[in-house]
PDB file of N, CA and C in Angstrom:
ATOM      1  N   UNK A   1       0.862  -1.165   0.000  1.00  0.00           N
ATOM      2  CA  UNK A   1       0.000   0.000   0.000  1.00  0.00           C
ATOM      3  C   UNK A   1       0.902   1.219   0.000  1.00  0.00           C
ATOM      4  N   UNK A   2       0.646   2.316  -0.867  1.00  0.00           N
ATOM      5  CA  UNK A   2       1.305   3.401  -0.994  1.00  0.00           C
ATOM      6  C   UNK A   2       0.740   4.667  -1.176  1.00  0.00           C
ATOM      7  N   UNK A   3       1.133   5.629  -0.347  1.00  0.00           N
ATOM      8  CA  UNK A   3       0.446   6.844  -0.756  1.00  0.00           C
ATOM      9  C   UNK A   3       0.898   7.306  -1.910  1.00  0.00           C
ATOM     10  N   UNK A   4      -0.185   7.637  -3.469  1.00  0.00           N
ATOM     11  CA  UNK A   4       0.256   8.340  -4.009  1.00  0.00           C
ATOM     12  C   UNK A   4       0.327   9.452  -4.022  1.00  0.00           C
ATOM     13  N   UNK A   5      -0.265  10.557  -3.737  1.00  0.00           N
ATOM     14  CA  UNK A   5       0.163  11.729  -3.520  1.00  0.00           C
ATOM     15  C   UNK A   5      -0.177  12.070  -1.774  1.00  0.00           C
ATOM     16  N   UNK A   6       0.633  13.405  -2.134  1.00  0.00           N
ATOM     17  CA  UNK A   6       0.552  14.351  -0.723  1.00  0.00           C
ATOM     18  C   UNK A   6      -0.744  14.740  -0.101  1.00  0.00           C
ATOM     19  N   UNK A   7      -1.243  14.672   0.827  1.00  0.00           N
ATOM     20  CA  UNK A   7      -2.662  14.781   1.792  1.00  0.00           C
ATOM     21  C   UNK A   7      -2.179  15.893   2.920  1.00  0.00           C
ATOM     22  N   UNK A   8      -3.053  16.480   3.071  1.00  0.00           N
ATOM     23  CA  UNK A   8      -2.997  18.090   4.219  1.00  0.00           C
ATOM     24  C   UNK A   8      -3.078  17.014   5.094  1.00  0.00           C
ATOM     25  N   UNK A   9      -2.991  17.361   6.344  1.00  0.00           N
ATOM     26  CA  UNK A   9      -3.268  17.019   7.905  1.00  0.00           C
ATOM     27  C   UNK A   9      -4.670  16.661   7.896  1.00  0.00           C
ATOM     28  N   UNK A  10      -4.946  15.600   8.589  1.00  0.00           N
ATOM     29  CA  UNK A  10      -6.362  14.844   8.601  1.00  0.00           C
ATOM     30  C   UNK A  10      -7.037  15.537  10.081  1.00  0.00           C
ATOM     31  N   UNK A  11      -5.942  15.775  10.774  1.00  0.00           N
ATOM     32  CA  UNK A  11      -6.019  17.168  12.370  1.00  0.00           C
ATOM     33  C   UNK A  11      -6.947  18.426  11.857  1.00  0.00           C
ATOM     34  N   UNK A  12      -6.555  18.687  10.825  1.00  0.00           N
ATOM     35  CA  UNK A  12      -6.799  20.550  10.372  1.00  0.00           C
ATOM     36  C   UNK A  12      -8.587  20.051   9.438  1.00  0.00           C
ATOM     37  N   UNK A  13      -8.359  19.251   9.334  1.00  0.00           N
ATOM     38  CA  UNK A  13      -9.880  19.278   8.509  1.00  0.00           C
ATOM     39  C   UNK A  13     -11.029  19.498   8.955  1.00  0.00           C
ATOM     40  N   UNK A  14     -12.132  20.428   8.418  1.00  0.00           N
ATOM     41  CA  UNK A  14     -13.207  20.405   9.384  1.00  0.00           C
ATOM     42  C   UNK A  14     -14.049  19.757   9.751  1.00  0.00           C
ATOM     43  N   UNK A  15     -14.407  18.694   9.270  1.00  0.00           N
ATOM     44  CA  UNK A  15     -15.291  17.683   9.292  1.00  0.00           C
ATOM     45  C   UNK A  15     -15.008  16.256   8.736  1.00  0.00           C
ATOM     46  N   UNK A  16     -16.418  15.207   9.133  1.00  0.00           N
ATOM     47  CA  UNK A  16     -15.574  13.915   8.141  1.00  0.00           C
ATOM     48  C   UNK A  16     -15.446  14.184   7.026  1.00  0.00           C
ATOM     49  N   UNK A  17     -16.373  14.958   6.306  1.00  0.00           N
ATOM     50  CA  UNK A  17     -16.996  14.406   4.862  1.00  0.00           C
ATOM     51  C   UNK A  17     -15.323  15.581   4.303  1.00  0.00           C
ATOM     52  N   UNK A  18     -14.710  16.437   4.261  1.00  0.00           N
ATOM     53  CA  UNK A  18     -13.526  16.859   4.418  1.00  0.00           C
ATOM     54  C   UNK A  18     -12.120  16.160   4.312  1.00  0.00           C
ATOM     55  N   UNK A  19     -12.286  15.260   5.782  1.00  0.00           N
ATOM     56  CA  UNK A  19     -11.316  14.239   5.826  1.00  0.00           C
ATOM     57  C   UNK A  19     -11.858  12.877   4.811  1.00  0.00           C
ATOM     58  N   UNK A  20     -12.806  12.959   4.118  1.00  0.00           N
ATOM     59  CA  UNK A  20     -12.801  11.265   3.438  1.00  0.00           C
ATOM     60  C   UNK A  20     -12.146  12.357   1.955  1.00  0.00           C
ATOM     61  N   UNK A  21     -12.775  13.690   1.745  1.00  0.00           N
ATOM     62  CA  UNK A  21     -12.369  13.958   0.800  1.00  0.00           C
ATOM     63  C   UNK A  21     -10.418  14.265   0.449  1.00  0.00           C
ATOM     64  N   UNK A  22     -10.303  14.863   1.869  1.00  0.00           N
ATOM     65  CA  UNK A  22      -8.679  14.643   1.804  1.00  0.00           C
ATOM     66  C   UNK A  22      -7.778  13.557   1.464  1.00  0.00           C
ATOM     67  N   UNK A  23      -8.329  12.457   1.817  1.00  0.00           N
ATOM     68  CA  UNK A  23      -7.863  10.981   1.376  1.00  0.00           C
ATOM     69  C   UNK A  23      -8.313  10.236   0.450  1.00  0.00           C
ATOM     70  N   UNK A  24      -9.398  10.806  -0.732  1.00  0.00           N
ATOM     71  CA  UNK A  24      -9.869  10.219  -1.227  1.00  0.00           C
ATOM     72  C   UNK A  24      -8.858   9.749  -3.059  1.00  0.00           C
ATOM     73  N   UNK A  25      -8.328   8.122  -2.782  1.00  0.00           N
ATOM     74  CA  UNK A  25      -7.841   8.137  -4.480  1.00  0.00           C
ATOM     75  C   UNK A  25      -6.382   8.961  -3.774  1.00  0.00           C
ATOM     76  N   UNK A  26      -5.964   8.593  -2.276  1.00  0.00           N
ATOM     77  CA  UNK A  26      -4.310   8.974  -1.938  1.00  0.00           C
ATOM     78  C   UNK A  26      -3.573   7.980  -2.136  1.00  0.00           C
ATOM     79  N   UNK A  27      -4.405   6.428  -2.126  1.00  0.00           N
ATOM     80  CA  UNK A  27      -3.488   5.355  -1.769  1.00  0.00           C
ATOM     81  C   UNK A  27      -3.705   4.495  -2.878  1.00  0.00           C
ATOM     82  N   UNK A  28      -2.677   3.834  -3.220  1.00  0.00           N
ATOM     83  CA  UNK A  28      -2.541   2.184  -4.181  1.00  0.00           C
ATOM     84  C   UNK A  28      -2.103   1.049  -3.464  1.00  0.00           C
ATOM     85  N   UNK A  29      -2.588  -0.151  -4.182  1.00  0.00           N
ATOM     86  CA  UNK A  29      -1.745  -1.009  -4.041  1.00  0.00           C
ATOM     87  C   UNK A  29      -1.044  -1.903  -4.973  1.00  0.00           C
ATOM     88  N   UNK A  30       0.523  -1.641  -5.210  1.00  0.00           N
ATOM     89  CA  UNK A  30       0.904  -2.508  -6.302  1.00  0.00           C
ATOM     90  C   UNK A  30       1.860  -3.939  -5.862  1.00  0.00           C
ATOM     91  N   UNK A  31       1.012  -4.112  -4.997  1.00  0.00           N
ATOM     92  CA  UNK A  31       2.092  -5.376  -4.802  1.00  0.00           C
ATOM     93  C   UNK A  31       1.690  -6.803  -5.548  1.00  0.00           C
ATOM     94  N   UNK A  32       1.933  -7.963  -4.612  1.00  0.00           N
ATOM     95  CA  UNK A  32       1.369  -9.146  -5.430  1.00  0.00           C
ATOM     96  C   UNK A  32      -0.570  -9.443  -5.356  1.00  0.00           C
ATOM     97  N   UNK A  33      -0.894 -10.382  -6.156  1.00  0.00           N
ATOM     98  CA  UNK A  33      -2.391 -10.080  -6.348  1.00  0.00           C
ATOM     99  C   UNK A  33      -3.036 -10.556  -4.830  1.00  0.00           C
ATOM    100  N   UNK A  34      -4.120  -9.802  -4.543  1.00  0.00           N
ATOM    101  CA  UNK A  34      -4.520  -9.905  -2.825  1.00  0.00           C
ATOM    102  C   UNK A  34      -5.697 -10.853  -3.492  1.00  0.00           C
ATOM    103  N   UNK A  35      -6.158 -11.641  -4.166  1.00  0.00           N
ATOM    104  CA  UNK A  35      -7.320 -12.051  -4.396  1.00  0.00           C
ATOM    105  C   UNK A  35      -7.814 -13.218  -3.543  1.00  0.00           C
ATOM    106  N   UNK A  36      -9.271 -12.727  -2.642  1.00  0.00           N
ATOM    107  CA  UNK A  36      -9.780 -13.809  -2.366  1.00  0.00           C
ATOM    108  C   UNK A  36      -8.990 -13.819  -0.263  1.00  0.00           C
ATOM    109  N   UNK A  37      -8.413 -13.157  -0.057  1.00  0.00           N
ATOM    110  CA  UNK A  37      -6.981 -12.411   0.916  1.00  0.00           C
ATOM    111  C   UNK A  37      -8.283 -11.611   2.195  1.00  0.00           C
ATOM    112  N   UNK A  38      -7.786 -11.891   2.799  1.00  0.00           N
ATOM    113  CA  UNK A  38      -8.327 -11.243   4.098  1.00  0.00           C
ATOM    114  C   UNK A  38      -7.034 -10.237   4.710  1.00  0.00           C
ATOM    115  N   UNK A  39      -7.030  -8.606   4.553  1.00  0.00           N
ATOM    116  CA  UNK A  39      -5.929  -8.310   4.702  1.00  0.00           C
ATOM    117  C   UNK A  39      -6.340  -6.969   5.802  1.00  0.00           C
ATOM    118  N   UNK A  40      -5.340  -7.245   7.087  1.00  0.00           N
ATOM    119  CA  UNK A  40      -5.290  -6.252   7.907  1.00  0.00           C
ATOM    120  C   UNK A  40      -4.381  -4.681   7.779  1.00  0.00           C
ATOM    121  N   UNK A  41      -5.583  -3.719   8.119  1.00  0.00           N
ATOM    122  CA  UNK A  41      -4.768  -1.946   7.927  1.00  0.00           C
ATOM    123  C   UNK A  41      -4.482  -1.867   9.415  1.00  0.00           C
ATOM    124  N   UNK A  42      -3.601  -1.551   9.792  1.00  0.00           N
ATOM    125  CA  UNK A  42      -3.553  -1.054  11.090  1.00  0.00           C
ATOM    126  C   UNK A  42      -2.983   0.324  11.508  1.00  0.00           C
ATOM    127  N   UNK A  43      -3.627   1.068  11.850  1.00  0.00           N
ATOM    128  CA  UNK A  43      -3.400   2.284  11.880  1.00  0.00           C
ATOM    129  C   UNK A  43      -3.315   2.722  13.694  1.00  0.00           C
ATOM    130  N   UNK A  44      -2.654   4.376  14.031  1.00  0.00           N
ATOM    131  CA  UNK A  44      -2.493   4.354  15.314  1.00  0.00           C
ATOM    132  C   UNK A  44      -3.700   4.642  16.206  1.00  0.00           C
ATOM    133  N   UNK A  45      -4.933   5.965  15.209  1.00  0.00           N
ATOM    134  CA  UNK A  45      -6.038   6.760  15.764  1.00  0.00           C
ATOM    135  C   UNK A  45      -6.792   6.107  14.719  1.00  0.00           C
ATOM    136  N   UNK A  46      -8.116   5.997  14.908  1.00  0.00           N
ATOM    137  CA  UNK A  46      -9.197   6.139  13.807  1.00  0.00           C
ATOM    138  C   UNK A  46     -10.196   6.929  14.419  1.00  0.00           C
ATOM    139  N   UNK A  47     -10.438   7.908  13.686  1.00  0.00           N
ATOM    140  CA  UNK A  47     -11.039   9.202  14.138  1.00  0.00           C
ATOM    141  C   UNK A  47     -12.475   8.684  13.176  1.00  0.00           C
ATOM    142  N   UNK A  48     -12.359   9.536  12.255  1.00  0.00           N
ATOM    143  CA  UNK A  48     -14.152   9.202  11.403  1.00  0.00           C
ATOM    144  C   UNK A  48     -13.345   8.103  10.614  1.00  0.00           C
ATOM    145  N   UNK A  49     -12.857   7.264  10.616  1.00  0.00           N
ATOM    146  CA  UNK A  49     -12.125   6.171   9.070  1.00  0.00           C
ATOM    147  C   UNK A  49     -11.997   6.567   8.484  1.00  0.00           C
ATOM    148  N   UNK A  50     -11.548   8.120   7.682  1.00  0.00           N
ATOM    149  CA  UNK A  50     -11.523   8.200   6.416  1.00  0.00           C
ATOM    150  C   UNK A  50     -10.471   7.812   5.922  1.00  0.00           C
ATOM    151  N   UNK A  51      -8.873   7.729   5.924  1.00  0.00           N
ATOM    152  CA  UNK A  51      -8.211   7.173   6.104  1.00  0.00           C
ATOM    153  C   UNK A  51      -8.365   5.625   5.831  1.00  0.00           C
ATOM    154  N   UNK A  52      -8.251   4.842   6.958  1.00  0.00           N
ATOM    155  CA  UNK A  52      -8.838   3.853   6.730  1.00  0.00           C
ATOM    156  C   UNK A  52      -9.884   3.074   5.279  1.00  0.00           C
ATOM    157  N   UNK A  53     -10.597   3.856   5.361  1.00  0.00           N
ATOM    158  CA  UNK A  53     -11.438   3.337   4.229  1.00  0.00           C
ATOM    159  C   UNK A  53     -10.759   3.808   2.863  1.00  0.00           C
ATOM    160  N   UNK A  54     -10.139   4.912   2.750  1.00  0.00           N
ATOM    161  CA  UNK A  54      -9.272   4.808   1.266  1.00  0.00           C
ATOM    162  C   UNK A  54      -8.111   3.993   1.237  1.00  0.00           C
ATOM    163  N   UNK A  55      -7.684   3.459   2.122  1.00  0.00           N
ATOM    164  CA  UNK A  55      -6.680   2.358   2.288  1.00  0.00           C
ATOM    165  C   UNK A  55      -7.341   0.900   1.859  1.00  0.00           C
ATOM    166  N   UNK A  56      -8.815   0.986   2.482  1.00  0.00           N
ATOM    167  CA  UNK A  56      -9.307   0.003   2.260  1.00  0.00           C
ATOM    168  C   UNK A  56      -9.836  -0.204   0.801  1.00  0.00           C
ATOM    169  N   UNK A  57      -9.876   0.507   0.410  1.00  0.00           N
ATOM    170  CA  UNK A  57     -10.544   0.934  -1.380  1.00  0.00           C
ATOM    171  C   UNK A  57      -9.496   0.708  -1.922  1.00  0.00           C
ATOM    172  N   UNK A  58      -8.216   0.838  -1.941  1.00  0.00           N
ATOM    173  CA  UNK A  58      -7.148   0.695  -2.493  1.00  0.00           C
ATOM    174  C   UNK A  58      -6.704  -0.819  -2.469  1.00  0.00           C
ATOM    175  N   UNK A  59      -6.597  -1.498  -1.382  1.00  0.00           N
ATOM    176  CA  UNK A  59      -6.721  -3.273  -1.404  1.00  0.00           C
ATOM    177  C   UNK A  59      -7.712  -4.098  -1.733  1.00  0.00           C
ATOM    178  N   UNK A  60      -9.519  -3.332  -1.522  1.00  0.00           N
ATOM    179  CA  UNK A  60      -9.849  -4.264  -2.676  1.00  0.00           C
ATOM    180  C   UNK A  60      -9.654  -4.184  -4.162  1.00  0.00           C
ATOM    181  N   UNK A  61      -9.326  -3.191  -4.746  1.00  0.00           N
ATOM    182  CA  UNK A  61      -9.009  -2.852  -6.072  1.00  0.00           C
ATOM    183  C   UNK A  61      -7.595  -3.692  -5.970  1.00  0.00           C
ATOM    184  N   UNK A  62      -6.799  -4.229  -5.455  1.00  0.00           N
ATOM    185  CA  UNK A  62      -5.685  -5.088  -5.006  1.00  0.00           C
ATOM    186  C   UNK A  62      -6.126  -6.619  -5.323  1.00  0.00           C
ATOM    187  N   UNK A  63      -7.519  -7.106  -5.062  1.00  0.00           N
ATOM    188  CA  UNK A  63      -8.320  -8.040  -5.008  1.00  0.00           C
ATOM    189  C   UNK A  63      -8.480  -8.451  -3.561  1.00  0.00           C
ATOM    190  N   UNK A  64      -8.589  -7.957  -2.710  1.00  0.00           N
ATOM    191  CA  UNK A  64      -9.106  -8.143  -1.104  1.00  0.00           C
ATOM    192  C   UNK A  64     -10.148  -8.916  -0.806  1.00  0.00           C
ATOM    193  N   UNK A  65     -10.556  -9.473  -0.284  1.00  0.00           N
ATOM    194  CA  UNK A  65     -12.009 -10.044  -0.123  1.00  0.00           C
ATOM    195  C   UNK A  65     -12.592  -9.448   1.071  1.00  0.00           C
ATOM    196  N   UNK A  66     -11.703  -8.967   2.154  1.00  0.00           N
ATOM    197  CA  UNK A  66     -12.453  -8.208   3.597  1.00  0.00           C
ATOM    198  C   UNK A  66     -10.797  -7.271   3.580  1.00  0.00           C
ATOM    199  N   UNK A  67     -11.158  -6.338   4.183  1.00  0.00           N
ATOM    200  CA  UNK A  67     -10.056  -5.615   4.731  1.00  0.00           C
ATOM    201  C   UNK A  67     -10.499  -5.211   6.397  1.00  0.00           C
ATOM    202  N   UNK A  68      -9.934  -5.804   6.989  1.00  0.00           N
ATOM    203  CA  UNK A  68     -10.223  -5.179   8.991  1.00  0.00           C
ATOM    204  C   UNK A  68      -9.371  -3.846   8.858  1.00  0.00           C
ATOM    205  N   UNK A  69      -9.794  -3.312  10.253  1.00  0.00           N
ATOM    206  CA  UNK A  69      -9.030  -2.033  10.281  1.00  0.00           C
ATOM    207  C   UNK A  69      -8.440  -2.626  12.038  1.00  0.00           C
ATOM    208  N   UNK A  70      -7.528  -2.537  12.272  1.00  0.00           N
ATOM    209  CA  UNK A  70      -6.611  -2.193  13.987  1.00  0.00           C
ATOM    210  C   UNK A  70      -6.424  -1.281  14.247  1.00  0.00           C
ATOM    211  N   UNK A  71      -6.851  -0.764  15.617  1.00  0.00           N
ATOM    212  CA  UNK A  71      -5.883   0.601  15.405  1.00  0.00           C
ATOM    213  C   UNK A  71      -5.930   0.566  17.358  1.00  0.00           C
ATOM    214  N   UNK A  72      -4.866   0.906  18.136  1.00  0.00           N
ATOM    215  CA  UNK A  72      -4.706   1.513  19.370  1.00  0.00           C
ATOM    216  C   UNK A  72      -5.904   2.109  20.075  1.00  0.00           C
ATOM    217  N   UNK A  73      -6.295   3.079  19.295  1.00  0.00           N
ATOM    218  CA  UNK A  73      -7.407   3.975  19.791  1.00  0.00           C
ATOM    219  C   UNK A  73      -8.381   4.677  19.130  1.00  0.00           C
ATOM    220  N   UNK A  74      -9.969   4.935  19.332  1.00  0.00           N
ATOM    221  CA  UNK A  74     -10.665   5.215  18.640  1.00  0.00           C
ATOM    222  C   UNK A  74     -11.328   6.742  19.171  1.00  0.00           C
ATOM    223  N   UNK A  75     -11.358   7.812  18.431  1.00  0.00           N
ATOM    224  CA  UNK A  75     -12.147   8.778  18.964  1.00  0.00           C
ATOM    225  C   UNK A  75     -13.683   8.806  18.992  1.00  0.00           C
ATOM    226  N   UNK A  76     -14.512  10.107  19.281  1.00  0.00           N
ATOM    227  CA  UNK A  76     -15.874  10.245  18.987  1.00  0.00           C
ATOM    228  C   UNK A  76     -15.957  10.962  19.206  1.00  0.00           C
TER     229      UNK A  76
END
């Protein structure tokens, strides 16, 4: 998984719909084919997922079949 381009601070954004748009189409994945793959993101905060879920959009286009998210700590 790779960020392709540069993303502002997911901190400074005003809202979710903001932060899904800040991350939206940031990440790829070109590695080997994930098909059929149950594959874990683990991240440190998950605030609204936006993040998360373009990571996750990026591995099923990978061929993913579920993507979980981990993460330390969750806000609200």
């Amino acid at each position: 998984l790779h960020r392709t381009r540069k993303t502002g601070s997911q901190v400074r954004q005003a809202d979710a719909a903001a932060r899904r748009r800040n991350v939206a189409g940031a990440f790829t994945y070109t590695g080997p084919s994930l098909d059929g793959k149950i594959v874990a993101v683990v991240d440190d905060v998950i605030t609204t997922g936006a993040t998360v879920a373009a990571a996750a959009a990026a591995l099923r286009l990978g061929g993913a079949e579920r993507v979980l998210a981990l993460a330390a700590a969750h806000t609200r």
